[in-house]
N, C-alpha and C. Protein backbone atom coordinates (compact mmCIF):
# COMPACT_ATOMS: atom_id res chain seq x y z
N UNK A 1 -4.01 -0.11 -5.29
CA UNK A 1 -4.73 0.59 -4.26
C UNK A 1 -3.70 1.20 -3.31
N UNK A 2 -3.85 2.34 -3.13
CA UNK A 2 -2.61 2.98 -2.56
C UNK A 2 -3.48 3.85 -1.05
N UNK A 3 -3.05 3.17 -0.41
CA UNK A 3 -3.82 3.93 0.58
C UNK A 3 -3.42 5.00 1.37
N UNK A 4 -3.70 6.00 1.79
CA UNK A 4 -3.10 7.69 2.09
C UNK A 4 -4.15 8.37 2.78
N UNK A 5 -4.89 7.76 4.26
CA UNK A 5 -5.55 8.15 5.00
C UNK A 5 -4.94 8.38 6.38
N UNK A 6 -3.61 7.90 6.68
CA UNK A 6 -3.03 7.72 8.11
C UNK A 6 -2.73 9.08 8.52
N UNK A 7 -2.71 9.60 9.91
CA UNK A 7 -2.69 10.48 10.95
C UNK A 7 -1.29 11.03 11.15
N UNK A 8 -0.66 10.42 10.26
CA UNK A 8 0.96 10.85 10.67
C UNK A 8 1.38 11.36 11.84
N UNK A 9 0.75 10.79 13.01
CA UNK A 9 1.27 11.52 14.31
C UNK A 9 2.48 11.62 14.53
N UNK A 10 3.53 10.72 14.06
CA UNK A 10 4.99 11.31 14.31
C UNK A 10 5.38 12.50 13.49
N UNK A 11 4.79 13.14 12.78
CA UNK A 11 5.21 14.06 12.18
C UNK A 11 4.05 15.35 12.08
N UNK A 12 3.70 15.56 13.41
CA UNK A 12 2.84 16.08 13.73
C UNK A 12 1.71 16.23 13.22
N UNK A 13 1.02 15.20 12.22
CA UNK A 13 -0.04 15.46 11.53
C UNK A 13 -0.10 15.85 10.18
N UNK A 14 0.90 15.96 9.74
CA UNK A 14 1.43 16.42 8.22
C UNK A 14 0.58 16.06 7.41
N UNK A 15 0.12 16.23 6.20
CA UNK A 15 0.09 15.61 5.16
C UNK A 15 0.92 14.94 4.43
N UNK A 16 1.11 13.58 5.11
CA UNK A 16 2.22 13.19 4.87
C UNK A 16 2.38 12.54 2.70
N UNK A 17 1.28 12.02 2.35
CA UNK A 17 1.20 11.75 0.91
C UNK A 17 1.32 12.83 -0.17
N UNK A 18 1.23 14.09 0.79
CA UNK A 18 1.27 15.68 -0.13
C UNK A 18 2.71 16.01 0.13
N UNK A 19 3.82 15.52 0.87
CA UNK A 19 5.23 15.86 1.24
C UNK A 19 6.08 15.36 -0.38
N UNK A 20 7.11 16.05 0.03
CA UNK A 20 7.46 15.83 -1.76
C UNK A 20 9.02 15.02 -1.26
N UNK A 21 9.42 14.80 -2.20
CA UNK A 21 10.53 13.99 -2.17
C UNK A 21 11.07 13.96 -3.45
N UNK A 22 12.60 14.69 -3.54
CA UNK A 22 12.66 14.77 -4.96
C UNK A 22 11.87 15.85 -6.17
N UNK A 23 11.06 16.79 -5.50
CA UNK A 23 10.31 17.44 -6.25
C UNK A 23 9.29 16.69 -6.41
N UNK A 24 8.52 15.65 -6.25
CA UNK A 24 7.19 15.03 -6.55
C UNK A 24 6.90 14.40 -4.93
N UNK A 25 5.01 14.30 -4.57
CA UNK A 25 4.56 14.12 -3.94
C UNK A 25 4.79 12.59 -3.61
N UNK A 26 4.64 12.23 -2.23
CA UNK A 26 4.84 10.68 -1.65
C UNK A 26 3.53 10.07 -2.61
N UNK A 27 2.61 10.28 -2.48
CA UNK A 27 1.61 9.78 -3.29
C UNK A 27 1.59 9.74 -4.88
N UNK A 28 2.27 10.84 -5.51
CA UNK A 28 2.54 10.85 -7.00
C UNK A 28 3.40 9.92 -7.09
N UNK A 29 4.59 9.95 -6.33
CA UNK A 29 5.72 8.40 -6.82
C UNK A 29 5.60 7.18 -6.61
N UNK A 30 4.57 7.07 -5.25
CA UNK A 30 3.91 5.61 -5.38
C UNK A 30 3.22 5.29 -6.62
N UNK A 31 1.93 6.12 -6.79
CA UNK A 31 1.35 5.77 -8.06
C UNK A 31 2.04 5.57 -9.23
N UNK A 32 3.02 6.54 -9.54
CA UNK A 32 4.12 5.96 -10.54
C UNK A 32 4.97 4.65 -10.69
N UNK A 33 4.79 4.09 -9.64
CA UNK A 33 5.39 2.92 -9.78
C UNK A 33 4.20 1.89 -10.07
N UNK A 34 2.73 1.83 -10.09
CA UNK A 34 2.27 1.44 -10.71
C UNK A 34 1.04 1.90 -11.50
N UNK A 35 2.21 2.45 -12.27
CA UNK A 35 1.31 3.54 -13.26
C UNK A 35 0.63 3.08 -14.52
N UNK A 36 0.96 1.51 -14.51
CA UNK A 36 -0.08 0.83 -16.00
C UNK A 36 -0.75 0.08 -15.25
N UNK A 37 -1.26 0.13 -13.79
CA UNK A 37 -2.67 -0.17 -12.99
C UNK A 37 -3.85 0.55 -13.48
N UNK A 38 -5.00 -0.13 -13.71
CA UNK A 38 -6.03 0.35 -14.05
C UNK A 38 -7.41 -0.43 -12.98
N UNK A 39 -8.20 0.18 -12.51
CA UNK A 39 -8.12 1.54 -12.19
C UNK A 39 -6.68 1.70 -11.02
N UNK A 40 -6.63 2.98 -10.78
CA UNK A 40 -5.74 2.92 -9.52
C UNK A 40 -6.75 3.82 -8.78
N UNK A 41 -6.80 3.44 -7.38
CA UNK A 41 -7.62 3.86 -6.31
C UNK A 41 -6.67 4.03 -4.95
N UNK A 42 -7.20 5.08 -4.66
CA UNK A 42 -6.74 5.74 -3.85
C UNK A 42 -7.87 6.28 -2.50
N UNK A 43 -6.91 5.64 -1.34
CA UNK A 43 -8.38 5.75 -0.38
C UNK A 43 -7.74 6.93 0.97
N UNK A 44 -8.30 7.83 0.77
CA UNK A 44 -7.72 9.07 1.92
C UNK A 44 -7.75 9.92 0.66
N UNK A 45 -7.44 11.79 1.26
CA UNK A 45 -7.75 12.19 0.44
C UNK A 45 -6.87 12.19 -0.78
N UNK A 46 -7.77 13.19 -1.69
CA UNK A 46 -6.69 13.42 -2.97
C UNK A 46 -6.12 14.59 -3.01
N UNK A 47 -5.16 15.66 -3.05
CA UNK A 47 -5.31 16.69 -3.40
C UNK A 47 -5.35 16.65 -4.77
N UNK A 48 -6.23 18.09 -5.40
CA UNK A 48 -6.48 18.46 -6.57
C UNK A 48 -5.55 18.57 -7.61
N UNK A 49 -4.70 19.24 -7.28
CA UNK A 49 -3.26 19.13 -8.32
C UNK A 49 -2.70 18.04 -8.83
N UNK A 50 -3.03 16.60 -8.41
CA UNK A 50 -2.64 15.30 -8.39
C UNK A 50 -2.32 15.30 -9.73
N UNK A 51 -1.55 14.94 -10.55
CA UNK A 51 -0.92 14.87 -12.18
C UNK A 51 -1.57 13.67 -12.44
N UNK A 52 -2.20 12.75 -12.19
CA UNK A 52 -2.69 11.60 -12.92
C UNK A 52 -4.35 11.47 -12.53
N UNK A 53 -4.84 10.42 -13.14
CA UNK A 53 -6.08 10.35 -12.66
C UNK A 53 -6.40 8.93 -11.48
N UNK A 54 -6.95 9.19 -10.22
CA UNK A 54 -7.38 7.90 -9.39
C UNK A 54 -8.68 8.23 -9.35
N UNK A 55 -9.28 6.80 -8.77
CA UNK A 55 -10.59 6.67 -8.24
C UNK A 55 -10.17 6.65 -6.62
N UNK A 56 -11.03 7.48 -6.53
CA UNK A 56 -10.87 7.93 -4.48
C UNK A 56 -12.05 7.08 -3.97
N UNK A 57 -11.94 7.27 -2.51
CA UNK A 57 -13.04 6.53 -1.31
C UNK A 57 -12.31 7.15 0.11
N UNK A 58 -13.22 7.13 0.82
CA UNK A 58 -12.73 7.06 2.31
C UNK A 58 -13.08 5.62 2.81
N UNK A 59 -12.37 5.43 3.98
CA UNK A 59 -13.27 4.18 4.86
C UNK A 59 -14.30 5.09 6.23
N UNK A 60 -15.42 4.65 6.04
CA UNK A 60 -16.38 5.18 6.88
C UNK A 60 -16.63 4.62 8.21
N UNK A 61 -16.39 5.21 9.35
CA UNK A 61 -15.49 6.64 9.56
C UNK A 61 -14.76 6.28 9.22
N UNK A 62 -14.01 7.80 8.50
CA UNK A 62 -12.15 7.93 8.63
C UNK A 62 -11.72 7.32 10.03
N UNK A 63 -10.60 7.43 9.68
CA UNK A 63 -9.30 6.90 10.79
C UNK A 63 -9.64 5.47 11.36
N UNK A 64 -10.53 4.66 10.21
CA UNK A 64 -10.48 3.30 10.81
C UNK A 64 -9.42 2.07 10.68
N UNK A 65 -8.27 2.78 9.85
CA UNK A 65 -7.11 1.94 9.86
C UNK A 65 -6.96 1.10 8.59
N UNK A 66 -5.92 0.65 8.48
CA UNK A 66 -5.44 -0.33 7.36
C UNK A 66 -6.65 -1.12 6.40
N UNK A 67 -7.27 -1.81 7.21
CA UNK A 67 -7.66 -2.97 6.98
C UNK A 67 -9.30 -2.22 6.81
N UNK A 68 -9.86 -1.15 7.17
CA UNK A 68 -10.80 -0.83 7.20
C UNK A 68 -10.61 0.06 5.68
N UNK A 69 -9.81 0.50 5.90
CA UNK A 69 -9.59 1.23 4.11
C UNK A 69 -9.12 0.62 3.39
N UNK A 70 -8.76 -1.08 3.03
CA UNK A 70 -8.61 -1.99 2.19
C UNK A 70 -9.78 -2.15 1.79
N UNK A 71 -10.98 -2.28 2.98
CA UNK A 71 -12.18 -3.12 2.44
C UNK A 71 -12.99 -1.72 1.64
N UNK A 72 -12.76 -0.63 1.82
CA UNK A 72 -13.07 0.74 0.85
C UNK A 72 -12.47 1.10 -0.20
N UNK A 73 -11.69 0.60 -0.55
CA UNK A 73 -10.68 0.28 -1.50
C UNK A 73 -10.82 -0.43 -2.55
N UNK A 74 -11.38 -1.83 -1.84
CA UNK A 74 -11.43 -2.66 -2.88
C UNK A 74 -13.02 -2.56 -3.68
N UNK A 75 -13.59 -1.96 -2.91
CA UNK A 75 -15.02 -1.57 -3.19
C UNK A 75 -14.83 -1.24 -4.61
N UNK A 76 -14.01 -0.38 -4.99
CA UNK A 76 -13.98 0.18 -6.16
C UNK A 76 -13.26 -0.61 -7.00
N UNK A 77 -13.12 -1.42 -6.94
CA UNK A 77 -11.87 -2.45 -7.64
C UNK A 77 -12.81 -3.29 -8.50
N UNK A 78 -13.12 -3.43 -9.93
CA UNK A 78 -14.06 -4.41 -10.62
C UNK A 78 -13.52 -5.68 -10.34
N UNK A 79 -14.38 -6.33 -10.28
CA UNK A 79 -14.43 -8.17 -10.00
C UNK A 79 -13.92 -8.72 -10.85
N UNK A 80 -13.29 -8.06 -11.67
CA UNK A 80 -12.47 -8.78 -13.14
C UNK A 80 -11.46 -8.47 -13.12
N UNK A 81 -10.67 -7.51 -11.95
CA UNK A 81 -9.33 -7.37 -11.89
C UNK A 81 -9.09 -8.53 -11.02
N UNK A 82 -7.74 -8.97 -11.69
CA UNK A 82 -7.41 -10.31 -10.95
C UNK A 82 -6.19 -9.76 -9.79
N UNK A 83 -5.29 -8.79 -10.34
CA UNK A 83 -4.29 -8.26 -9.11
C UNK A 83 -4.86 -6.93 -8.28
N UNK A 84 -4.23 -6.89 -7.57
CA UNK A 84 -4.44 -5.42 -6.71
C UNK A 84 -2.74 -5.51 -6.08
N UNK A 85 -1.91 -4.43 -6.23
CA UNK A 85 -1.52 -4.55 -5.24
C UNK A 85 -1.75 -3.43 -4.22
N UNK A 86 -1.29 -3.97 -2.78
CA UNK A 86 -1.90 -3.04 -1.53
C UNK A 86 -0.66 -1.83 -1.05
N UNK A 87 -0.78 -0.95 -0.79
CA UNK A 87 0.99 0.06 -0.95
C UNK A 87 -0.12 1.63 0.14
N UNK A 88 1.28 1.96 0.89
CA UNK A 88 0.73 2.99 1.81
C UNK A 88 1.30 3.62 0.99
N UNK A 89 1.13 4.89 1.13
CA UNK A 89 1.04 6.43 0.59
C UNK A 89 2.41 6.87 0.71
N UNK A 90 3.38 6.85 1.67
CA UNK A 90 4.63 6.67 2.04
C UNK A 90 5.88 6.30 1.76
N UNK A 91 5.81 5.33 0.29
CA UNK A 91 7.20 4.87 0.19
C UNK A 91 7.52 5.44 -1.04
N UNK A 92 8.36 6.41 -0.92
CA UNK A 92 8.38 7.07 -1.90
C UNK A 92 9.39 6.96 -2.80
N UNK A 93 10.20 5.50 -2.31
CA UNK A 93 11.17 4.61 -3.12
C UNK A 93 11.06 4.01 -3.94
N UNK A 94 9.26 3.44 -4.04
CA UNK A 94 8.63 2.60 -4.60
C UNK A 94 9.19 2.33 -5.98
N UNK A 95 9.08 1.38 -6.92
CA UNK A 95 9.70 1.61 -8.31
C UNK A 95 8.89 0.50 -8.50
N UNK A 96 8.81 0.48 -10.01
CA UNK A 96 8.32 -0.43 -10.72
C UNK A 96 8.01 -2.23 -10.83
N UNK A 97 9.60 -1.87 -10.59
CA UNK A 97 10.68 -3.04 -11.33
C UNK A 97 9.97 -3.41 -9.53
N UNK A 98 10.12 -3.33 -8.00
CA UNK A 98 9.96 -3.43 -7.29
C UNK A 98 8.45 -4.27 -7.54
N UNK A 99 7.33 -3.03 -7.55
CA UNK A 99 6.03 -4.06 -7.55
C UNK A 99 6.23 -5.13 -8.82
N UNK A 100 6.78 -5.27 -9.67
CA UNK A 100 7.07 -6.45 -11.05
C UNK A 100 7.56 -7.78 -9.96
N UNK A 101 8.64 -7.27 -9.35
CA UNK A 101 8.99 -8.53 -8.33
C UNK A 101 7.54 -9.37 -7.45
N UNK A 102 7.22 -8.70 -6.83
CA UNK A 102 5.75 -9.21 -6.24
C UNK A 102 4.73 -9.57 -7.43
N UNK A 103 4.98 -9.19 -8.40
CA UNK A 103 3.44 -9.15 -8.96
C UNK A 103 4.03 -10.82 -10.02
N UNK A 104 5.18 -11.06 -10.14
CA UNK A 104 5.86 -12.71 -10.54
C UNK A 104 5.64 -13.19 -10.04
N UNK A 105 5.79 -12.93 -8.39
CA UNK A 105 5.83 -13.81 -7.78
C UNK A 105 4.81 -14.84 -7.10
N UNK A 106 3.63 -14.17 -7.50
CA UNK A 106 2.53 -13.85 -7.60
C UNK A 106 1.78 -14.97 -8.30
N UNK A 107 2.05 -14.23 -9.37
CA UNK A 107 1.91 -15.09 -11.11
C UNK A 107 2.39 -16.52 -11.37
N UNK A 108 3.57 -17.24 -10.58
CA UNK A 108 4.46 -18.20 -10.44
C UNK A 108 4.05 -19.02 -9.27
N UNK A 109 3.39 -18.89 -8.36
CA UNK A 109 3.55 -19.67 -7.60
C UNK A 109 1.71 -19.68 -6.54
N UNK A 110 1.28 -20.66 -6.47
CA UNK A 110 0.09 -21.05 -5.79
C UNK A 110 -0.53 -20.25 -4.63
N UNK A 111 -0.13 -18.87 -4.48
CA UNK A 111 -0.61 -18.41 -3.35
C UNK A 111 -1.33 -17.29 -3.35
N UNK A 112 -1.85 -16.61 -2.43
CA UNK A 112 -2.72 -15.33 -2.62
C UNK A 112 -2.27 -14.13 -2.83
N UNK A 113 -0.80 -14.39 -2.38
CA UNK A 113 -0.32 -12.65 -2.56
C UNK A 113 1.25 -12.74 -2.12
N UNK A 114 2.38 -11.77 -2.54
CA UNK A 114 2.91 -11.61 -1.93
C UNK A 114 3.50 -9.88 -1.40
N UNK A 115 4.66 -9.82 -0.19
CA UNK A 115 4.69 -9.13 0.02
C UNK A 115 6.39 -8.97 0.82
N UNK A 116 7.01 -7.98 0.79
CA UNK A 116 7.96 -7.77 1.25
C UNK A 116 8.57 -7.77 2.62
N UNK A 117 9.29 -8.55 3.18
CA UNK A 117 10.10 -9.19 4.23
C UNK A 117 11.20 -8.27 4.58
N UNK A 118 11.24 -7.22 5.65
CA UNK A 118 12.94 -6.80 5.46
C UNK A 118 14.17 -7.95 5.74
N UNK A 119 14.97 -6.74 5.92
CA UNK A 119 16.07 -7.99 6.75
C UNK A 119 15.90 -8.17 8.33
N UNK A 120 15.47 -7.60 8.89
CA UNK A 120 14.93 -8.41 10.47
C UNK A 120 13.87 -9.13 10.34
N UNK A 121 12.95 -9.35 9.49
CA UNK A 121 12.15 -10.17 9.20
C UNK A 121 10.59 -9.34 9.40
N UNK A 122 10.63 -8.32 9.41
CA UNK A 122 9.31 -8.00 9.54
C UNK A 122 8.62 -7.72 8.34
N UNK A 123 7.26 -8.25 8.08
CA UNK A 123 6.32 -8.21 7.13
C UNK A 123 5.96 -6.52 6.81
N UNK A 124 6.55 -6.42 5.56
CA UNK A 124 5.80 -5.23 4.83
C UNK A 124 4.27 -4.50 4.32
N UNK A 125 3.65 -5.28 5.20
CA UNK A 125 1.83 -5.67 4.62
C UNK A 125 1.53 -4.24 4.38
N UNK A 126 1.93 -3.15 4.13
CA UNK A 126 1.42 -2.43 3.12
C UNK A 126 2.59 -1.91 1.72
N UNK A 127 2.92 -3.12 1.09
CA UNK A 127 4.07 -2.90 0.33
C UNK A 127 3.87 -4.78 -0.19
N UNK A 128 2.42 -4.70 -0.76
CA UNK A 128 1.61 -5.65 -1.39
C UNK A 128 1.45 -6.02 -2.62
N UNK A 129 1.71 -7.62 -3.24
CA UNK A 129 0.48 -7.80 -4.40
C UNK A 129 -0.17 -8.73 -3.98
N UNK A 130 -2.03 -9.34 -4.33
CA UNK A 130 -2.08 -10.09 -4.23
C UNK A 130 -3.43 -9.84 -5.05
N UNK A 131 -3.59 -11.33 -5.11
CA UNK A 131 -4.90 -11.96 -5.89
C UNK A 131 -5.95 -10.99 -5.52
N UNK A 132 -7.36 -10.54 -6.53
CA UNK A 132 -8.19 -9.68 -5.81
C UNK A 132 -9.38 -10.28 -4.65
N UNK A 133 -9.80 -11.60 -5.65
CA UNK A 133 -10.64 -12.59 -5.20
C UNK A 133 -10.60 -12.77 -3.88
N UNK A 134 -8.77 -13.50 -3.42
CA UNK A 134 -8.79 -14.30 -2.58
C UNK A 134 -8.21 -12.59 -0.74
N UNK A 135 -7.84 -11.87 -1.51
CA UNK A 135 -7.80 -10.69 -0.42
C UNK A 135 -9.59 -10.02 -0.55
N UNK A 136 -10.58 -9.85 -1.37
CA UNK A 136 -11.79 -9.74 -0.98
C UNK A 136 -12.12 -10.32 0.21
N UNK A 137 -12.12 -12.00 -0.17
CA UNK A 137 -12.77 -12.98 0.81
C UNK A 137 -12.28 -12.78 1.48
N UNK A 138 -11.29 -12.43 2.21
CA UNK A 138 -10.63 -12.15 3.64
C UNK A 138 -10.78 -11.22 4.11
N UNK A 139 -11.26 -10.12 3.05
CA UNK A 139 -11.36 -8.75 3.94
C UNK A 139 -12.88 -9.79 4.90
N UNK A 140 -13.88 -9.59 3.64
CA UNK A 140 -15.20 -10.09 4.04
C UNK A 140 -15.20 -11.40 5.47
N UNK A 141 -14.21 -12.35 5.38
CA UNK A 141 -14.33 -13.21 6.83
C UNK A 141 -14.21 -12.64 7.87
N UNK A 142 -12.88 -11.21 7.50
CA UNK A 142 -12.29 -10.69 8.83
C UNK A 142 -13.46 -9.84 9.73
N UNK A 143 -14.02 -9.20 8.42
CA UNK A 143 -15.17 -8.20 8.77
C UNK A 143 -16.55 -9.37 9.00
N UNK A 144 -16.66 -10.75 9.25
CA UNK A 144 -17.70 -11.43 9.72
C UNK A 144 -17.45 -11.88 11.01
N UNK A 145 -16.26 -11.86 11.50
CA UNK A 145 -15.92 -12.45 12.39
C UNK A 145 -15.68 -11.82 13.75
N UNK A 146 -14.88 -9.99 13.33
CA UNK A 146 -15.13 -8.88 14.21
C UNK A 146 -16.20 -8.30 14.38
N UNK A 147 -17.73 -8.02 13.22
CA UNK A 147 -18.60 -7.79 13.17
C UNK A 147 -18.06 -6.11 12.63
N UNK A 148 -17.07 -5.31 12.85
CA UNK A 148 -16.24 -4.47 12.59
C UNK A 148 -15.10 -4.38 11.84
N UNK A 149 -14.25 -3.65 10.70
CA UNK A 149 -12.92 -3.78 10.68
C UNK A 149 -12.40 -2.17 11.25
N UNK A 150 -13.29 -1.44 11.93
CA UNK A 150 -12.66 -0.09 12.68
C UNK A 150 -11.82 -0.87 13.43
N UNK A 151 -10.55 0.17 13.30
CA UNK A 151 -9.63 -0.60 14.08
C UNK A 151 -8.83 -2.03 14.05
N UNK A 152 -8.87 -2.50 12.96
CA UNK A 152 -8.57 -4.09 12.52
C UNK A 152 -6.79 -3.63 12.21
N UNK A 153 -5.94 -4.60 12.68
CA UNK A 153 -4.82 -4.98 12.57
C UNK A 153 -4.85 -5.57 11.53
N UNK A 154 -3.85 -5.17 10.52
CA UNK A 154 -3.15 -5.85 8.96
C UNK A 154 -2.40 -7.15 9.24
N UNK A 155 -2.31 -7.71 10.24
CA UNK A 155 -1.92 -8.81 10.89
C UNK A 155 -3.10 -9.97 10.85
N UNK A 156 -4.10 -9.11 11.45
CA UNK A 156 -5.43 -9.92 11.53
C UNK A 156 -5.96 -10.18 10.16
N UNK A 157 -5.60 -9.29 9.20
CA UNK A 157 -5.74 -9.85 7.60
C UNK A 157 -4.94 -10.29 7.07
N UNK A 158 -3.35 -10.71 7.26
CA UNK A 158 -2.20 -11.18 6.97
C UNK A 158 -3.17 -13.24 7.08
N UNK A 159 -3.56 -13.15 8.90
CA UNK A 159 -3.88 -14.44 8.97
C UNK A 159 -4.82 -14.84 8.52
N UNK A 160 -5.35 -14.48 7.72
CA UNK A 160 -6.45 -15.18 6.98
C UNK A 160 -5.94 -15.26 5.24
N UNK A 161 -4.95 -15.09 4.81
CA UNK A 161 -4.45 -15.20 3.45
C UNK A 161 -3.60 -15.81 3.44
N UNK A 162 -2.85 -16.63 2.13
CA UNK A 162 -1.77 -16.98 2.20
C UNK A 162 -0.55 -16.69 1.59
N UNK A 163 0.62 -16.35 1.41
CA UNK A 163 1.17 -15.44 0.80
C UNK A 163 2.46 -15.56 0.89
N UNK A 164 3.39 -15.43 0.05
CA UNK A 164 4.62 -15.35 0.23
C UNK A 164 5.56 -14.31 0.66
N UNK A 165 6.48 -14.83 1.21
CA UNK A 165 7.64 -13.43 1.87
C UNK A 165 8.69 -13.16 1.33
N UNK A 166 8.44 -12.13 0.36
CA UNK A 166 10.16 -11.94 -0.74
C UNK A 166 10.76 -10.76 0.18
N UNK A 167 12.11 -11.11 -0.45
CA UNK A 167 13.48 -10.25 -0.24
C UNK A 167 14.03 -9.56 -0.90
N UNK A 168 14.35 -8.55 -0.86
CA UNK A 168 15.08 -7.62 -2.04
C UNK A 168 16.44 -7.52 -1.51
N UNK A 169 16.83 -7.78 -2.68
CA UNK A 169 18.49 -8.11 -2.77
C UNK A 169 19.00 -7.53 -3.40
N UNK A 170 18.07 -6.28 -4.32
CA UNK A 170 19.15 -5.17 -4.98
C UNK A 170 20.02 -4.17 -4.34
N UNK A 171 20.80 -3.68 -4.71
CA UNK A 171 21.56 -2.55 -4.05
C UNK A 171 20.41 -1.41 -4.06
N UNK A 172 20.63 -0.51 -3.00
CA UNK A 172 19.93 0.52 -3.06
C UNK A 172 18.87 0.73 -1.97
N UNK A 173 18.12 1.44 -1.75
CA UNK A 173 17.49 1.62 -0.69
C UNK A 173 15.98 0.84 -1.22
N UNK A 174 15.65 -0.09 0.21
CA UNK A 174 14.39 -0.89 -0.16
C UNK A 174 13.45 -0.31 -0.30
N UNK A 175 12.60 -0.83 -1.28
CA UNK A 175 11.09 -0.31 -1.87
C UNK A 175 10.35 -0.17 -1.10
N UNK A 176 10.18 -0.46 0.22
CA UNK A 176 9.52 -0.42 1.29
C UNK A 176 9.62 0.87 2.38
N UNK A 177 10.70 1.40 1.97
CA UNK A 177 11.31 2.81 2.97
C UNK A 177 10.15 3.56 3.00
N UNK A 178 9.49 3.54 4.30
CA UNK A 178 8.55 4.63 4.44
C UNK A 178 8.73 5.50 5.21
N UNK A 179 7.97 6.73 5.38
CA UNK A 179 8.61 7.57 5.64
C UNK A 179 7.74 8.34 6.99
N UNK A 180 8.59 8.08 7.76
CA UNK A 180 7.03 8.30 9.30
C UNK A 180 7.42 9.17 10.01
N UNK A 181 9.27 9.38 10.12
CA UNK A 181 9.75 10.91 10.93
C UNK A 181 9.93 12.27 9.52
N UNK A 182 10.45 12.94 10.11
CA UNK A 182 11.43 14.02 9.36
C UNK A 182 12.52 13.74 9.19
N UNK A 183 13.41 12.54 10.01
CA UNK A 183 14.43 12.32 9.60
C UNK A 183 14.29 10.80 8.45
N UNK A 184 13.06 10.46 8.59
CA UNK A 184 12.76 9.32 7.29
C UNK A 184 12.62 10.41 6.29
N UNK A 185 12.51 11.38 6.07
CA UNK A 185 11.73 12.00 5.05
C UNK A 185 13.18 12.59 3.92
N UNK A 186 14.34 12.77 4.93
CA UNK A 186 15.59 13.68 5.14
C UNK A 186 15.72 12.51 4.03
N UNK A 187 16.13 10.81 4.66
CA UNK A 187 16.82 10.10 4.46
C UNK A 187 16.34 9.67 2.57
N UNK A 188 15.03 9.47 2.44
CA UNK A 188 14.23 9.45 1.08
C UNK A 188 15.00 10.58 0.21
N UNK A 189 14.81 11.27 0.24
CA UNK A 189 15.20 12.88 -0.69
C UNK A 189 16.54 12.33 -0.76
N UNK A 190 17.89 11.95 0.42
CA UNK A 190 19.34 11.91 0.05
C UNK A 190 19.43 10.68 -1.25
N UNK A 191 18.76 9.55 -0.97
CA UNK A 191 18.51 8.54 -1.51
C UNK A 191 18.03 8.86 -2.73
N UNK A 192 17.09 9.28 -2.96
CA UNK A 192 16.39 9.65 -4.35
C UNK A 192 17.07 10.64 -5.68
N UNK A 193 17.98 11.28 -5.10
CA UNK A 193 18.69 11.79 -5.61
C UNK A 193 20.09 11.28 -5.89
């Protein structure tokens, strides 16, 4: 589930998932990195030219944030997929071998999900795998408990799951590099090439 509804206000509003990097769109190279996901869903728009096929959604209203376009997201997700992982529209570093790390880690060890840690320690919560089941039920508590998820903090759905915090220790620029100025955008393209 790749989500590509955000406002890009630092970059004046851009379309930021239609920006290319490398000759291909922020949104085409995410999806490529998990490109033997079935379905893959995509919540914000699509443009038409898109080279692969997704299942789209909005969260109703737009611009209700993270956690409000997870739970539109997963809508479309059959009850028999056991992974999802969760990924903004943005990292256009993304690679494979990257979501394979989460999606072991996953597979190996007793918890609901994991997700990427930089090196100052901050949680990557849209640079996700996790169980589908056990991130449903949490969308669903979070959204029983606010009566709303307009406006819900990915924090406020972080605390209701349980999940592990990996590190990437390869050389190279982290799978997580998203891209929110023009000079993130500069820095992706030097990198990618």
């Amino acid at each position: 589930m790749v989500l590509a509804g955000g406002a890009a206000s630092r970059m004046g509003g851009a379309d930021k998932p239609a920006l290319t990097v490398a000759g291909q769109s922020m949104l085409t190279r995410v999806l490529a990195a998990v490109h033997d996901a079935d379905p893959r869903v995509v919540v914000g728009p699509v443009p038409p030219d898109l080279p692969v096929h997704v299942d789209s959604t909005r969260e109703d209203p737009p611009g209700g944030g993270p956690v409000a376009a997870t739970a539109a997201g997963l809508a479309l997700v059959p009850a028999d997929v056991s992974l999802t992982a969760l990924l903004a529209a943005d990292l256009p570093l993304l690679t494979g071998e990257a979501i394979d790390v989460l999606r072991l880690t996953v597979e190996s060890a007793p918890m609901q999900g994991a997700l990427y840690r930089d090196a100052e320690g901050r949680r990557q919560s849209l640079c996700g795998v996790w169980r589908t089941a056990p991130l449903r039920a949490a969308v669903d508590r979070l959204a029983s408990k606010r009566g709303d998820l307009h406006g819900a903090a990915m924090r406020e759905l972080l605390d209701e799951l349980s999940f592990m915090d990996v590190s990437w220790r390869r050389p190279g620029p982290p799978p997580w590099f998203d891209c929110d100025t023009d000079d993130d955008l500069r820095a992706a393209e030097q990198w990618a090439r």
